[in-house]
PDB file of N, CA and C in Angstrom:
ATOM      1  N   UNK A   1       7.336  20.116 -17.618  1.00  0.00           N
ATOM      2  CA  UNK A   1       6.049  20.795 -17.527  1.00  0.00           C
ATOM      3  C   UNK A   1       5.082  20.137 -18.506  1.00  0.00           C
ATOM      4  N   UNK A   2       4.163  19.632 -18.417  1.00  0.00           N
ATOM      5  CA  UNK A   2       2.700  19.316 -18.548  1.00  0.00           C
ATOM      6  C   UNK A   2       1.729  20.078 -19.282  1.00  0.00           C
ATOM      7  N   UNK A   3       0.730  20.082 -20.197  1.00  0.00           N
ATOM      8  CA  UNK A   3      -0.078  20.978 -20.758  1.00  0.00           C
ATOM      9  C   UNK A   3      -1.637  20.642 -20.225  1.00  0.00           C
ATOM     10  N   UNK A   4      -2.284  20.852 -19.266  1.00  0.00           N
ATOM     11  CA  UNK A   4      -3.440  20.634 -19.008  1.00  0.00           C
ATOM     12  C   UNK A   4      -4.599  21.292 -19.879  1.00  0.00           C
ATOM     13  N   UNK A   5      -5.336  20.622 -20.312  1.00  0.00           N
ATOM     14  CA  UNK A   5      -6.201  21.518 -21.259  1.00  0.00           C
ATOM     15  C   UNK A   5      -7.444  22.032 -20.161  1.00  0.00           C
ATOM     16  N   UNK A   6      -7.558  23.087 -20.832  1.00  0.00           N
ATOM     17  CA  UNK A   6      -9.311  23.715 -19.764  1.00  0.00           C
ATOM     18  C   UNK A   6     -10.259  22.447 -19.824  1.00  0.00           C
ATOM     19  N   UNK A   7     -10.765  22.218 -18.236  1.00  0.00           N
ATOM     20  CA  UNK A   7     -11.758  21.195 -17.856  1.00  0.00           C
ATOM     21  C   UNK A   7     -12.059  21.716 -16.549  1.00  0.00           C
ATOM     22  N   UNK A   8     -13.669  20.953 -16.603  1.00  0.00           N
ATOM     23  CA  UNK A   8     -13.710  21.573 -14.955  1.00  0.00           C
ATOM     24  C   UNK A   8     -13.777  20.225 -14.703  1.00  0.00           C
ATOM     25  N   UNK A   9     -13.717  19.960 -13.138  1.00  0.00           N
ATOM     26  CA  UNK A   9     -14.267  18.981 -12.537  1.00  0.00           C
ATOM     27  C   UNK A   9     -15.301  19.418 -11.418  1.00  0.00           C
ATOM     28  N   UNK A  10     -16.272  18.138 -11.576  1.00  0.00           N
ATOM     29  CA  UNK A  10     -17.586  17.878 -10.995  1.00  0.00           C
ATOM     30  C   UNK A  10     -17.030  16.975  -9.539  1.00  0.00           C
ATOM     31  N   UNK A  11     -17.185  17.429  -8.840  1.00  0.00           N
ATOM     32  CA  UNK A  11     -16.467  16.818  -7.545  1.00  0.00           C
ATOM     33  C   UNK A  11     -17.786  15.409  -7.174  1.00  0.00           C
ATOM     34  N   UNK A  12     -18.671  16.179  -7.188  1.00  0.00           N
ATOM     35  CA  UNK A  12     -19.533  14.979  -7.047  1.00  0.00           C
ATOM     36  C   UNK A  12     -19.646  14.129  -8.108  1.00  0.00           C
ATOM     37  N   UNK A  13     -19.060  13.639  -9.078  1.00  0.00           N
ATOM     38  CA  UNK A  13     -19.016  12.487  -9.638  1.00  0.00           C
ATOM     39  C   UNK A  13     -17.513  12.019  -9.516  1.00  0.00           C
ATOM     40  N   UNK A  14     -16.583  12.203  -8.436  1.00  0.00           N
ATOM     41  CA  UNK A  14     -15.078  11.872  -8.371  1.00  0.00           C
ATOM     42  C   UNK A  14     -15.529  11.112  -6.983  1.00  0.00           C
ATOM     43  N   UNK A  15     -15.223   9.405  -7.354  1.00  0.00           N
ATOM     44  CA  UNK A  15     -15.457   8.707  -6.058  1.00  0.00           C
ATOM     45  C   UNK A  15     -14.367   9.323  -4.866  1.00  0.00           C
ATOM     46  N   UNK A  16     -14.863   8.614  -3.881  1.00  0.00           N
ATOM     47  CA  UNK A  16     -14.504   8.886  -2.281  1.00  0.00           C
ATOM     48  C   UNK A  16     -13.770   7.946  -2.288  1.00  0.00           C
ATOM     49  N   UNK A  17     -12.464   7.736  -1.349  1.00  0.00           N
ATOM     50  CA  UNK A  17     -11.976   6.812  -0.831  1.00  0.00           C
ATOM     51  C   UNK A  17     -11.676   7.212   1.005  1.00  0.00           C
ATOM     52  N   UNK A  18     -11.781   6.199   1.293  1.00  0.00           N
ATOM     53  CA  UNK A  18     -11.483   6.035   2.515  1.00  0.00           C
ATOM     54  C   UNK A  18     -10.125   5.742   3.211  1.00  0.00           C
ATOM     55  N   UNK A  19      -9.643   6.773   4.258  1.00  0.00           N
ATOM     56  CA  UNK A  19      -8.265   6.779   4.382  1.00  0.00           C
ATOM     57  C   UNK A  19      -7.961   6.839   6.255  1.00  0.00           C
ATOM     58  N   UNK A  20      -8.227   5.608   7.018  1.00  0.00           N
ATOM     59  CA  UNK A  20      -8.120   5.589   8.187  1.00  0.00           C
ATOM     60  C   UNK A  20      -7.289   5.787   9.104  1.00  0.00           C
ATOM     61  N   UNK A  21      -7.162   7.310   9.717  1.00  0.00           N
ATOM     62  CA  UNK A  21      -6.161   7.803  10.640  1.00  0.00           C
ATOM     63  C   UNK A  21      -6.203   6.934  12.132  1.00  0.00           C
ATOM     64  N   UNK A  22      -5.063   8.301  12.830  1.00  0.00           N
ATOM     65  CA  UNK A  22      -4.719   7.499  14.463  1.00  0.00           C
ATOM     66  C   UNK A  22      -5.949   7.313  14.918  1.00  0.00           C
ATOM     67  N   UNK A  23      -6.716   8.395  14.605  1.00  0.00           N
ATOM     68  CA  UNK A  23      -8.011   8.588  15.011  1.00  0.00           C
ATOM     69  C   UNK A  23      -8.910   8.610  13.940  1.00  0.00           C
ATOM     70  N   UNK A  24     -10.028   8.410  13.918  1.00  0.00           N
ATOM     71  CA  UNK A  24     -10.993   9.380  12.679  1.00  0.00           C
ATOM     72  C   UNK A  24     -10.898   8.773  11.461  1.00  0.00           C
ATOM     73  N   UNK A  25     -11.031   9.564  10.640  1.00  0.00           N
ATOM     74  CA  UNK A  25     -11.047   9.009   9.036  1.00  0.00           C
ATOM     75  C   UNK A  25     -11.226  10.056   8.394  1.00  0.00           C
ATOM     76  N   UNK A  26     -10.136   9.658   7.178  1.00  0.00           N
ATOM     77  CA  UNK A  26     -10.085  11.215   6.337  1.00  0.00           C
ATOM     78  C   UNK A  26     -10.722   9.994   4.470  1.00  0.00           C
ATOM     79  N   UNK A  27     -11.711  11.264   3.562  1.00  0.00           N
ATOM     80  CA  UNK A  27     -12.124  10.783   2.805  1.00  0.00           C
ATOM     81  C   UNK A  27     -11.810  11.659   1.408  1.00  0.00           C
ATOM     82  N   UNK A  28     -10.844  10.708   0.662  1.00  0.00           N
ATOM     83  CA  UNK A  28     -10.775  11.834  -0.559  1.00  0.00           C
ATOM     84  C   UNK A  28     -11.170  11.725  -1.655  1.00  0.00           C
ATOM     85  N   UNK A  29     -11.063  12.345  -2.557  1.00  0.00           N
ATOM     86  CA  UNK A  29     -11.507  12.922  -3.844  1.00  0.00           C
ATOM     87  C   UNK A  29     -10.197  13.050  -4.481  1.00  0.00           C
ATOM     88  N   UNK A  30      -9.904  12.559  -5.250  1.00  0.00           N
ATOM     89  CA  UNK A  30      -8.582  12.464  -6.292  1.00  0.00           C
ATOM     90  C   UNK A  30      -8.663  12.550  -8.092  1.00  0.00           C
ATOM     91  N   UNK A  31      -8.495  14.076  -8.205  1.00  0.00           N
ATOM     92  CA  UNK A  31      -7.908  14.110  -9.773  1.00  0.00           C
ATOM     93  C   UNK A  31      -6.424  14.242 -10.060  1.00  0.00           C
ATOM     94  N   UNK A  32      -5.523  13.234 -10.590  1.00  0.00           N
ATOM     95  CA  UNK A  32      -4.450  13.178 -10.877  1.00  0.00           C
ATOM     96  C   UNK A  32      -3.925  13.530 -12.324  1.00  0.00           C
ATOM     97  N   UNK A  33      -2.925  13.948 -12.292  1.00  0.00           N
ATOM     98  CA  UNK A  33      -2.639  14.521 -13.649  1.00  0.00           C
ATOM     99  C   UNK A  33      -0.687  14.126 -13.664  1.00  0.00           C
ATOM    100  N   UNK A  34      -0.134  14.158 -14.559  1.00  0.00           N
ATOM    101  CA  UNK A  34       1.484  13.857 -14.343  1.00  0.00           C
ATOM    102  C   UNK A  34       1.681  15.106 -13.656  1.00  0.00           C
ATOM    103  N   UNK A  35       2.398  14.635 -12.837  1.00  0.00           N
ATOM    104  CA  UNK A  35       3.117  15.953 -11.461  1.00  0.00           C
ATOM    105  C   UNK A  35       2.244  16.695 -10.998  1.00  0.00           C
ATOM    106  N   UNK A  36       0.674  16.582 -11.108  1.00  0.00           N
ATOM    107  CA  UNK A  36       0.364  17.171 -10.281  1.00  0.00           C
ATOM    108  C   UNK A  36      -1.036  16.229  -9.365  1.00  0.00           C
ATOM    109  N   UNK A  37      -1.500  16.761  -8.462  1.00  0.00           N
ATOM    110  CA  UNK A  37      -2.718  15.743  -7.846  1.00  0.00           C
ATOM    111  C   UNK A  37      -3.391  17.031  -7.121  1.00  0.00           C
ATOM    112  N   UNK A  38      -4.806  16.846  -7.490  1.00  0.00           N
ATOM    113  CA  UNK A  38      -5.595  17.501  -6.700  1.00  0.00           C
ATOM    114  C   UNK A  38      -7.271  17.293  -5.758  1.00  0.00           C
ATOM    115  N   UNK A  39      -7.072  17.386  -4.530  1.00  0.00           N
ATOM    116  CA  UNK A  39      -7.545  16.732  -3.702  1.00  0.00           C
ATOM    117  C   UNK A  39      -8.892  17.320  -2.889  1.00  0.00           C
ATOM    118  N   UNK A  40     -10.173  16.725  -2.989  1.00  0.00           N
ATOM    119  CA  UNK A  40     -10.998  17.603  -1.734  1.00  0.00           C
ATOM    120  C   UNK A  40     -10.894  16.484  -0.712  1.00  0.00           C
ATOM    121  N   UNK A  41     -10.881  16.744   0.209  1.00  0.00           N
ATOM    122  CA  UNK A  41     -10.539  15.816   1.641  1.00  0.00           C
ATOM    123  C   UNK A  41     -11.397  16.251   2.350  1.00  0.00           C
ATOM    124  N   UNK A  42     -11.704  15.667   3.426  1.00  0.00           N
ATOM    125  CA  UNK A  42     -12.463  15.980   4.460  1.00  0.00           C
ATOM    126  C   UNK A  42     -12.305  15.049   5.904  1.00  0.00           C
ATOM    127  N   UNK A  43     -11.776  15.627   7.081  1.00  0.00           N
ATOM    128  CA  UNK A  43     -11.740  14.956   7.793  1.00  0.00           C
ATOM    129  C   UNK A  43     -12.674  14.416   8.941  1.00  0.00           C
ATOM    130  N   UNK A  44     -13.206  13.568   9.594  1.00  0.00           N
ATOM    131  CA  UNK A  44     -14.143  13.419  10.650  1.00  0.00           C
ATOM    132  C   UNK A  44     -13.682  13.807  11.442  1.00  0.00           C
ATOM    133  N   UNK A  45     -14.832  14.254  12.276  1.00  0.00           N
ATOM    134  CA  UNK A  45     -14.568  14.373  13.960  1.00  0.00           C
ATOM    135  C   UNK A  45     -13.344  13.856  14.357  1.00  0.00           C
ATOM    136  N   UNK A  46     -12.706  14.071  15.248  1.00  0.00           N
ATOM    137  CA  UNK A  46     -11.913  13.252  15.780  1.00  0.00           C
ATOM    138  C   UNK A  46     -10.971  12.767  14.914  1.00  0.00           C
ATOM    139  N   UNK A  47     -10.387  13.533  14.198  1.00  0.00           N
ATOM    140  CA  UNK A  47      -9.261  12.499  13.171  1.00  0.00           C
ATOM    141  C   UNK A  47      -7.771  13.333  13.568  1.00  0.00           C
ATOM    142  N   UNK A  48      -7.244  12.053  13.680  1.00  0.00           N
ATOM    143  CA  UNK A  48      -5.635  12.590  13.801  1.00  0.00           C
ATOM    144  C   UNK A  48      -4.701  11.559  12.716  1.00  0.00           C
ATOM    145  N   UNK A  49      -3.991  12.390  12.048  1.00  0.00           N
ATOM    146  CA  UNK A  49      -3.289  11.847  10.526  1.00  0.00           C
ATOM    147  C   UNK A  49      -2.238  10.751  11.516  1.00  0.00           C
ATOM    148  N   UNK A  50      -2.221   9.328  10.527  1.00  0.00           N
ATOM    149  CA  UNK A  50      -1.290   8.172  10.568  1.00  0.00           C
ATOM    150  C   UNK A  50      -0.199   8.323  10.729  1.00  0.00           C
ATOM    151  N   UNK A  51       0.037   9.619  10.405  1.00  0.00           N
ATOM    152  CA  UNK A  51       1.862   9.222  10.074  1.00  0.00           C
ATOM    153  C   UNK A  51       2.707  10.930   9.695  1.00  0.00           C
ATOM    154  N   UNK A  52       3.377  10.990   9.582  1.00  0.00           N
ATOM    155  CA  UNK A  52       4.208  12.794  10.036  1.00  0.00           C
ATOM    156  C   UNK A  52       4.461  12.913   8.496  1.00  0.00           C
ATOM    157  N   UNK A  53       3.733  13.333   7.815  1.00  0.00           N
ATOM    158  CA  UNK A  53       4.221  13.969   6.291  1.00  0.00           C
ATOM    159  C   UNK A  53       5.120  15.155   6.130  1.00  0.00           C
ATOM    160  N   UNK A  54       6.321  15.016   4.527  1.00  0.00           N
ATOM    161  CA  UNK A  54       7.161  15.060   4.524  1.00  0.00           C
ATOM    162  C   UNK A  54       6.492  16.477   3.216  1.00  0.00           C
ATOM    163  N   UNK A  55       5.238  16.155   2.454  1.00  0.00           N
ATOM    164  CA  UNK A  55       5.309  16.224   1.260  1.00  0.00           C
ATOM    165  C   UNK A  55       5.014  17.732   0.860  1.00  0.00           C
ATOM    166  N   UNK A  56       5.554  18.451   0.487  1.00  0.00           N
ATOM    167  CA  UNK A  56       4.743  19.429  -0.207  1.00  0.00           C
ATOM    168  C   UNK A  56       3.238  19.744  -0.679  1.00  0.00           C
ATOM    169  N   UNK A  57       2.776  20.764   0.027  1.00  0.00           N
ATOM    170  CA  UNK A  57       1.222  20.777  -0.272  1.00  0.00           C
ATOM    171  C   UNK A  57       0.966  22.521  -0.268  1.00  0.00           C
ATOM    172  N   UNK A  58      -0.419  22.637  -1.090  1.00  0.00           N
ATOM    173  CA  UNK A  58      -0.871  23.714  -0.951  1.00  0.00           C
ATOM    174  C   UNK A  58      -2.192  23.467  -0.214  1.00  0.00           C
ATOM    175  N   UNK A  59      -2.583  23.682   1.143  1.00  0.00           N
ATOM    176  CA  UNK A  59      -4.163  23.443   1.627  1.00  0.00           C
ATOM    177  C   UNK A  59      -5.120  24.659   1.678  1.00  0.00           C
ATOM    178  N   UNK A  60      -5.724  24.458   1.235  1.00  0.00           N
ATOM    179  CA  UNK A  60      -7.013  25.751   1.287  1.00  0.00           C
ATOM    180  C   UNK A  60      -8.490  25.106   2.391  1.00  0.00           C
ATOM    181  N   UNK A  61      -8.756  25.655   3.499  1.00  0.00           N
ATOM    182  CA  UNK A  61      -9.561  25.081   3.965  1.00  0.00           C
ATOM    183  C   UNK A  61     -11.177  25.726   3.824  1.00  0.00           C
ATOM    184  N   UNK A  62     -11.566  24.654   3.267  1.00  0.00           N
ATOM    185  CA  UNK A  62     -13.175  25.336   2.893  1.00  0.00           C
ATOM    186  C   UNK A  62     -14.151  25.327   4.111  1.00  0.00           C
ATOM    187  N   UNK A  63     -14.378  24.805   4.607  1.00  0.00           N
ATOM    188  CA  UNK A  63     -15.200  24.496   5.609  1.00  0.00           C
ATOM    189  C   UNK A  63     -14.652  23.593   6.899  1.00  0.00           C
ATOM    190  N   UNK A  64     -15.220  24.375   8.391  1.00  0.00           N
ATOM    191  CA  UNK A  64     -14.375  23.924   9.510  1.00  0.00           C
ATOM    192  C   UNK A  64     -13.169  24.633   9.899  1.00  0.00           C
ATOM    193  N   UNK A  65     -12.637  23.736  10.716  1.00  0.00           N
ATOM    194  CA  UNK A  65     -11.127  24.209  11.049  1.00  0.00           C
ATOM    195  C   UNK A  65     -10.047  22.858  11.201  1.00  0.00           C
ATOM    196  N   UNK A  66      -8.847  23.308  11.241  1.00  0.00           N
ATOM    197  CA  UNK A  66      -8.148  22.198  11.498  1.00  0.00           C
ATOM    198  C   UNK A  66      -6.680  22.364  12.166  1.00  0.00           C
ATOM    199  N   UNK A  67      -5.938  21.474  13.013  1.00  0.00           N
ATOM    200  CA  UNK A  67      -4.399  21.361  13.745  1.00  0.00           C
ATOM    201  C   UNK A  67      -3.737  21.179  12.632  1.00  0.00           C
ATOM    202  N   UNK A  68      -2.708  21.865  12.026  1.00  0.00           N
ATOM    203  CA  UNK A  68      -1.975  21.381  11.384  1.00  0.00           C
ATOM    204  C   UNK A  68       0.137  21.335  12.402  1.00  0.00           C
ATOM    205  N   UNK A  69       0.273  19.996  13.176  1.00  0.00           N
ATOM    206  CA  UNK A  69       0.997  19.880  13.676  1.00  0.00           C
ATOM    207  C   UNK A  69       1.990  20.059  13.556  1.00  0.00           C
ATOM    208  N   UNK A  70       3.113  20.162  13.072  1.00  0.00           N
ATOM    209  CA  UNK A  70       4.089  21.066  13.068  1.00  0.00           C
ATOM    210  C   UNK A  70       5.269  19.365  14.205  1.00  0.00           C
ATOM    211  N   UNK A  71       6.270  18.629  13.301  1.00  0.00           N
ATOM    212  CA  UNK A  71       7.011  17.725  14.526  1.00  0.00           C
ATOM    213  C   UNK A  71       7.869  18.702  15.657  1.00  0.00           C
ATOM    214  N   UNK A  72       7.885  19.589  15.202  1.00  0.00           N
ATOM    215  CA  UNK A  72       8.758  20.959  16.020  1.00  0.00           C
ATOM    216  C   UNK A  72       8.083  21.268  17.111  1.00  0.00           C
ATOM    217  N   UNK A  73       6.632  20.302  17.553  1.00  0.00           N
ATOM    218  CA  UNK A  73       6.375  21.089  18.873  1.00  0.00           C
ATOM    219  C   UNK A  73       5.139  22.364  18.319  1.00  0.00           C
ATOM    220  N   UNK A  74       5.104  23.156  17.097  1.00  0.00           N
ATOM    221  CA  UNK A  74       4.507  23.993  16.627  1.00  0.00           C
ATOM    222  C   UNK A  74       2.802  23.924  16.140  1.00  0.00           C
ATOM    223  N   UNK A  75       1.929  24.344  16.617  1.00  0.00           N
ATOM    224  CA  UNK A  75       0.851  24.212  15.901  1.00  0.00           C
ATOM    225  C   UNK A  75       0.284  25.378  15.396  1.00  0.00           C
ATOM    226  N   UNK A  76      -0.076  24.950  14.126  1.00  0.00           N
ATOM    227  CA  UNK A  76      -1.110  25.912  13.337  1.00  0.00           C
ATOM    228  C   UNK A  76      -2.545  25.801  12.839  1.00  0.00           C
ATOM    229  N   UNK A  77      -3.186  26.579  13.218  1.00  0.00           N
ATOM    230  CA  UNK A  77      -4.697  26.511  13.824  1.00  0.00           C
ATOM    231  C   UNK A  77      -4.872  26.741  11.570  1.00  0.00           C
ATOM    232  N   UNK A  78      -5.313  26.530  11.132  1.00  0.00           N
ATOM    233  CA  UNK A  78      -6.207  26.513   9.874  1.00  0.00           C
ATOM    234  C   UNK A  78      -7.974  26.383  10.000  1.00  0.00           C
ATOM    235  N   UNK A  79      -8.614  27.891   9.535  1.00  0.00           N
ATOM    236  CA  UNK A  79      -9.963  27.393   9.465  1.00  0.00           C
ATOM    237  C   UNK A  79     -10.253  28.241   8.136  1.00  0.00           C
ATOM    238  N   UNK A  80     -11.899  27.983   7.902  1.00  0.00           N
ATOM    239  CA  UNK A  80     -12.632  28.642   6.873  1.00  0.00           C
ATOM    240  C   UNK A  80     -12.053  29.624   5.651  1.00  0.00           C
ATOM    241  N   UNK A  81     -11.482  29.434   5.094  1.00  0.00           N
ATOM    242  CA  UNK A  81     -10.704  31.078   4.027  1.00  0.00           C
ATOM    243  C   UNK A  81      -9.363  30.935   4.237  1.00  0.00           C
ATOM    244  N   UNK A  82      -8.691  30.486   4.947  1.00  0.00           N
ATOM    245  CA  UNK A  82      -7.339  29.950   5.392  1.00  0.00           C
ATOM    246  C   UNK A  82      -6.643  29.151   4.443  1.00  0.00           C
ATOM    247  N   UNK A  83      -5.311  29.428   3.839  1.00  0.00           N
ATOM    248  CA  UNK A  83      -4.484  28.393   3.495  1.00  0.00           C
ATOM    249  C   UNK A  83      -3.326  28.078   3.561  1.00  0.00           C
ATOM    250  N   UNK A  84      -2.430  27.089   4.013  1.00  0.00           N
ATOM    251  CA  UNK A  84      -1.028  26.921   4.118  1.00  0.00           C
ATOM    252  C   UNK A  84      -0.350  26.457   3.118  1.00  0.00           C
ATOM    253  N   UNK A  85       1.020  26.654   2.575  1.00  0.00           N
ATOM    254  CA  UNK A  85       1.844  26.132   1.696  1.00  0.00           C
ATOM    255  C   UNK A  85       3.128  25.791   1.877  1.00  0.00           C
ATOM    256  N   UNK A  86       4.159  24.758   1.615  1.00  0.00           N
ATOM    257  CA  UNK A  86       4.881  24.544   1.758  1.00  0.00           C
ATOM    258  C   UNK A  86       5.523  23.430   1.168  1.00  0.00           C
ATOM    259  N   UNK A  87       6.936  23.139   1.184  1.00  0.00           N
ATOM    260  CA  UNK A  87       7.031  22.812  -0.315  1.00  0.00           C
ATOM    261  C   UNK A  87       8.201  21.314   0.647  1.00  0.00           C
ATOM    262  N   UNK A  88       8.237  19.934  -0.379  1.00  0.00           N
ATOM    263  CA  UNK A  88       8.518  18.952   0.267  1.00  0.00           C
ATOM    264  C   UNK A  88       9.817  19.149   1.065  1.00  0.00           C
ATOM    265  N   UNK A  89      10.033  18.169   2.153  1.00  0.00           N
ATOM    266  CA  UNK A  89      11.075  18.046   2.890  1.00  0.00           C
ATOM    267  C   UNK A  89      11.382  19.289   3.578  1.00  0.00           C
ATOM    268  N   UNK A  90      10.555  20.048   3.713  1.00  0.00           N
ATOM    269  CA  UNK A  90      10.365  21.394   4.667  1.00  0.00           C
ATOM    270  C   UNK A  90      10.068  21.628   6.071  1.00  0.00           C
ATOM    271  N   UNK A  91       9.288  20.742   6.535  1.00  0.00           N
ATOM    272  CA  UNK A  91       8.812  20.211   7.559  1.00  0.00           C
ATOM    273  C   UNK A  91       7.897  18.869   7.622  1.00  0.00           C
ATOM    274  N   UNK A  92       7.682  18.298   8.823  1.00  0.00           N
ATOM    275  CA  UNK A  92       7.411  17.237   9.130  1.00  0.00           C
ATOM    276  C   UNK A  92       5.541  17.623   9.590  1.00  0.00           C
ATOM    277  N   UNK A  93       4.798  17.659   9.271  1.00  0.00           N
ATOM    278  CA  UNK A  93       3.744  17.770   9.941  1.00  0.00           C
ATOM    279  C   UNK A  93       2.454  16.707   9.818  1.00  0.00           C
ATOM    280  N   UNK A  94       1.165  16.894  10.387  1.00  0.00           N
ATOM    281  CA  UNK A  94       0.356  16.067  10.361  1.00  0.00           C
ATOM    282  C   UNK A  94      -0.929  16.543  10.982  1.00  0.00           C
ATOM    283  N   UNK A  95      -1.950  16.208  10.190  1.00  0.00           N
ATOM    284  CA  UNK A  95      -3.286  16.770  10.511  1.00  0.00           C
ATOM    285  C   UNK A  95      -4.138  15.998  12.228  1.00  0.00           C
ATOM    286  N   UNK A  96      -5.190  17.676  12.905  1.00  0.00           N
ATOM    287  CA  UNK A  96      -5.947  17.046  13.664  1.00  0.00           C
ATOM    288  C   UNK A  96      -6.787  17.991  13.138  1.00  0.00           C
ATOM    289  N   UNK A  97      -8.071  17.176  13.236  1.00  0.00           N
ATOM    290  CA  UNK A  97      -9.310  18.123  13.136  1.00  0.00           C
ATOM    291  C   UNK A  97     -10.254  17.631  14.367  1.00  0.00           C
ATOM    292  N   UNK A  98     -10.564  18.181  15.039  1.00  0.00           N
ATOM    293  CA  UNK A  98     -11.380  17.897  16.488  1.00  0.00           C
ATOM    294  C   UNK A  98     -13.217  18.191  16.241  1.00  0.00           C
ATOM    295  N   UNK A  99     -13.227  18.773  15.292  1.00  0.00           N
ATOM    296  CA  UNK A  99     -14.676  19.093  14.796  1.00  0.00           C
ATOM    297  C   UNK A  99     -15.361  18.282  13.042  1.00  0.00           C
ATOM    298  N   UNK A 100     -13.961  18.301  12.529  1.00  0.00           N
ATOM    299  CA  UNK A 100     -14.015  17.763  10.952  1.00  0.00           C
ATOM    300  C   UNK A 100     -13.563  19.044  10.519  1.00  0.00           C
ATOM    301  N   UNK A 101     -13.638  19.043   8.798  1.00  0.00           N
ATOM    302  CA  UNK A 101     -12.941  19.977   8.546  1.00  0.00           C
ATOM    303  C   UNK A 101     -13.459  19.100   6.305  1.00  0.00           C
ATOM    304  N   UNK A 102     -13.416  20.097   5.654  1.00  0.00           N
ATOM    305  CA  UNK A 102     -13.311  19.990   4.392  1.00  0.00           C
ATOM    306  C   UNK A 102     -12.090  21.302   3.877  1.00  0.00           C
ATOM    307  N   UNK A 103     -11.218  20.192   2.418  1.00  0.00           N
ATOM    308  CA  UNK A 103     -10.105  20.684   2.815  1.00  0.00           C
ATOM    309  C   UNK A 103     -10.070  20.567   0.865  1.00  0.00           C
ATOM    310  N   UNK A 104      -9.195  21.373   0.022  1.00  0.00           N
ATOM    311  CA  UNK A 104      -8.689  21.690  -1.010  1.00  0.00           C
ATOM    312  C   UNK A 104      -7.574  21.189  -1.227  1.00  0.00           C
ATOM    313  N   UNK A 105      -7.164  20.430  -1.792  1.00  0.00           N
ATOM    314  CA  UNK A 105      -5.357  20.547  -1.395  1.00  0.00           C
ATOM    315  C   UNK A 105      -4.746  20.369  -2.627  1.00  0.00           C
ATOM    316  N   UNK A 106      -3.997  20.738  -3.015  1.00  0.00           N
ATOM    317  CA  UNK A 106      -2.877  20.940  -4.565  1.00  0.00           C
ATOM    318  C   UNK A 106      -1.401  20.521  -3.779  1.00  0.00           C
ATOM    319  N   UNK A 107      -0.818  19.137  -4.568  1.00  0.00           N
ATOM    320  CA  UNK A 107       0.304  18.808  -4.329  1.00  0.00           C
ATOM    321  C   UNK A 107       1.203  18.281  -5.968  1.00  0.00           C
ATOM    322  N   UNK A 108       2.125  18.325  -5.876  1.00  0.00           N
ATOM    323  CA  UNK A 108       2.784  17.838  -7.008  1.00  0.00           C
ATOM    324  C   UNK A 108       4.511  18.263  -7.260  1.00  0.00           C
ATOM    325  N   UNK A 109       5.293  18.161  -8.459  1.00  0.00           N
ATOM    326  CA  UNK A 109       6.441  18.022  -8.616  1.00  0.00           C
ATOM    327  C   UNK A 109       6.619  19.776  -8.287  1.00  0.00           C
ATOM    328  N   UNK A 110       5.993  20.864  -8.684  1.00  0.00           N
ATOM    329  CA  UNK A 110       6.187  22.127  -8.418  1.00  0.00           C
ATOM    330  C   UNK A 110       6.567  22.469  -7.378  1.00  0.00           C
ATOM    331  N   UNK A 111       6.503  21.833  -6.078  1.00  0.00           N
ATOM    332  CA  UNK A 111       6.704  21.902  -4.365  1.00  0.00           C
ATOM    333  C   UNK A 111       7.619  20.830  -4.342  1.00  0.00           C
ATOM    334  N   UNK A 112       8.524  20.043  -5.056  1.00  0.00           N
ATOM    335  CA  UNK A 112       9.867  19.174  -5.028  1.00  0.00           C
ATOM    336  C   UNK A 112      11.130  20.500  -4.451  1.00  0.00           C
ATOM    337  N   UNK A 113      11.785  19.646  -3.423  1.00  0.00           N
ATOM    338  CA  UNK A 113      12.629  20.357  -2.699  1.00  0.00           C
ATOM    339  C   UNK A 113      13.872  19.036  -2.636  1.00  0.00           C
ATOM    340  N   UNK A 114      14.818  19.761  -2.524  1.00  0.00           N
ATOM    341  CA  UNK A 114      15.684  18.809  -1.967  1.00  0.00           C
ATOM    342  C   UNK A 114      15.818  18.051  -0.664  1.00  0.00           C
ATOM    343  N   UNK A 115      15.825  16.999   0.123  1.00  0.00           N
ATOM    344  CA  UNK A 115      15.726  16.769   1.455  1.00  0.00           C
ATOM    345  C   UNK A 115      16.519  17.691   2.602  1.00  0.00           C
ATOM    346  N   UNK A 116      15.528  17.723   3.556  1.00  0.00           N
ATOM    347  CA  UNK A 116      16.123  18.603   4.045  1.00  0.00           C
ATOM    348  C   UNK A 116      17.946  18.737   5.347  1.00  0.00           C
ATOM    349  N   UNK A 117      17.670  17.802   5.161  1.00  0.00           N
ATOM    350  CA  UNK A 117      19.385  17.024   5.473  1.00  0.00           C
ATOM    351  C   UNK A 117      20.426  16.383   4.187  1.00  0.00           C
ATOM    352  N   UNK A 118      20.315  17.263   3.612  1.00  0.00           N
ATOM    353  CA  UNK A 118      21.471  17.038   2.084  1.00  0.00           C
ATOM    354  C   UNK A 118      21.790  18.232   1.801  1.00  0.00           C
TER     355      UNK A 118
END
């Protein structure tokens, strides 16, 4: 465990990076800290995530809505005031947002799970 001291962050002075899905493009905002990372994202129109994540996340969705896919066949609709959690090697899922979507997200060693085939 980690001691973070009180700080705020100014989101608008935390550069953007650019992160090009199947579709679309997702753009984040990254404050990192040991074991933990915290993220504003936002996806475009039309974005469907690269690749089936494994990782533990907490998402809070601020604005919009979004698919959160589920490899099980399962989808979960996320919009406005909405948030999902779940902790690594839990499921396989992966973002669509068909409108865009701005997104919160808290990930780190606290959501470490064992794999889920061990």
């Amino acid at each position: 465990m980690i001691n973070i001291p009180f700080q705020k962050i100014d989101w608008s002075s935390v550069e953007k990076t650019e992160h090009i899905g199947e579709t679309g493009t997702s753009y984040w905002q990254t404050i990192q800290f040991e074991g933990l990372r915290i993220r504003m994202v936002e996806y475009s129109k039309g974005y469907l995530a690269d690749h089936w994540c494994e990782k533990g996340h907490i998402v809070h969705c601020l604005e919009g809505s979004f698919v959160s896919e589920l490899k099980n066949g399962k989808k979960i609709i996320l919009s406005k005031g909405m948030t999902y959690v779940v902790s690594d090697h839990l499921s396989s899922h992966r973002s669509v947002s068909e409108n865009g979507v701005k997104l919160l997200i808290v990930d780190g060693d606290f959501l470490k799970s064992p794999p889920a085939d061990k």
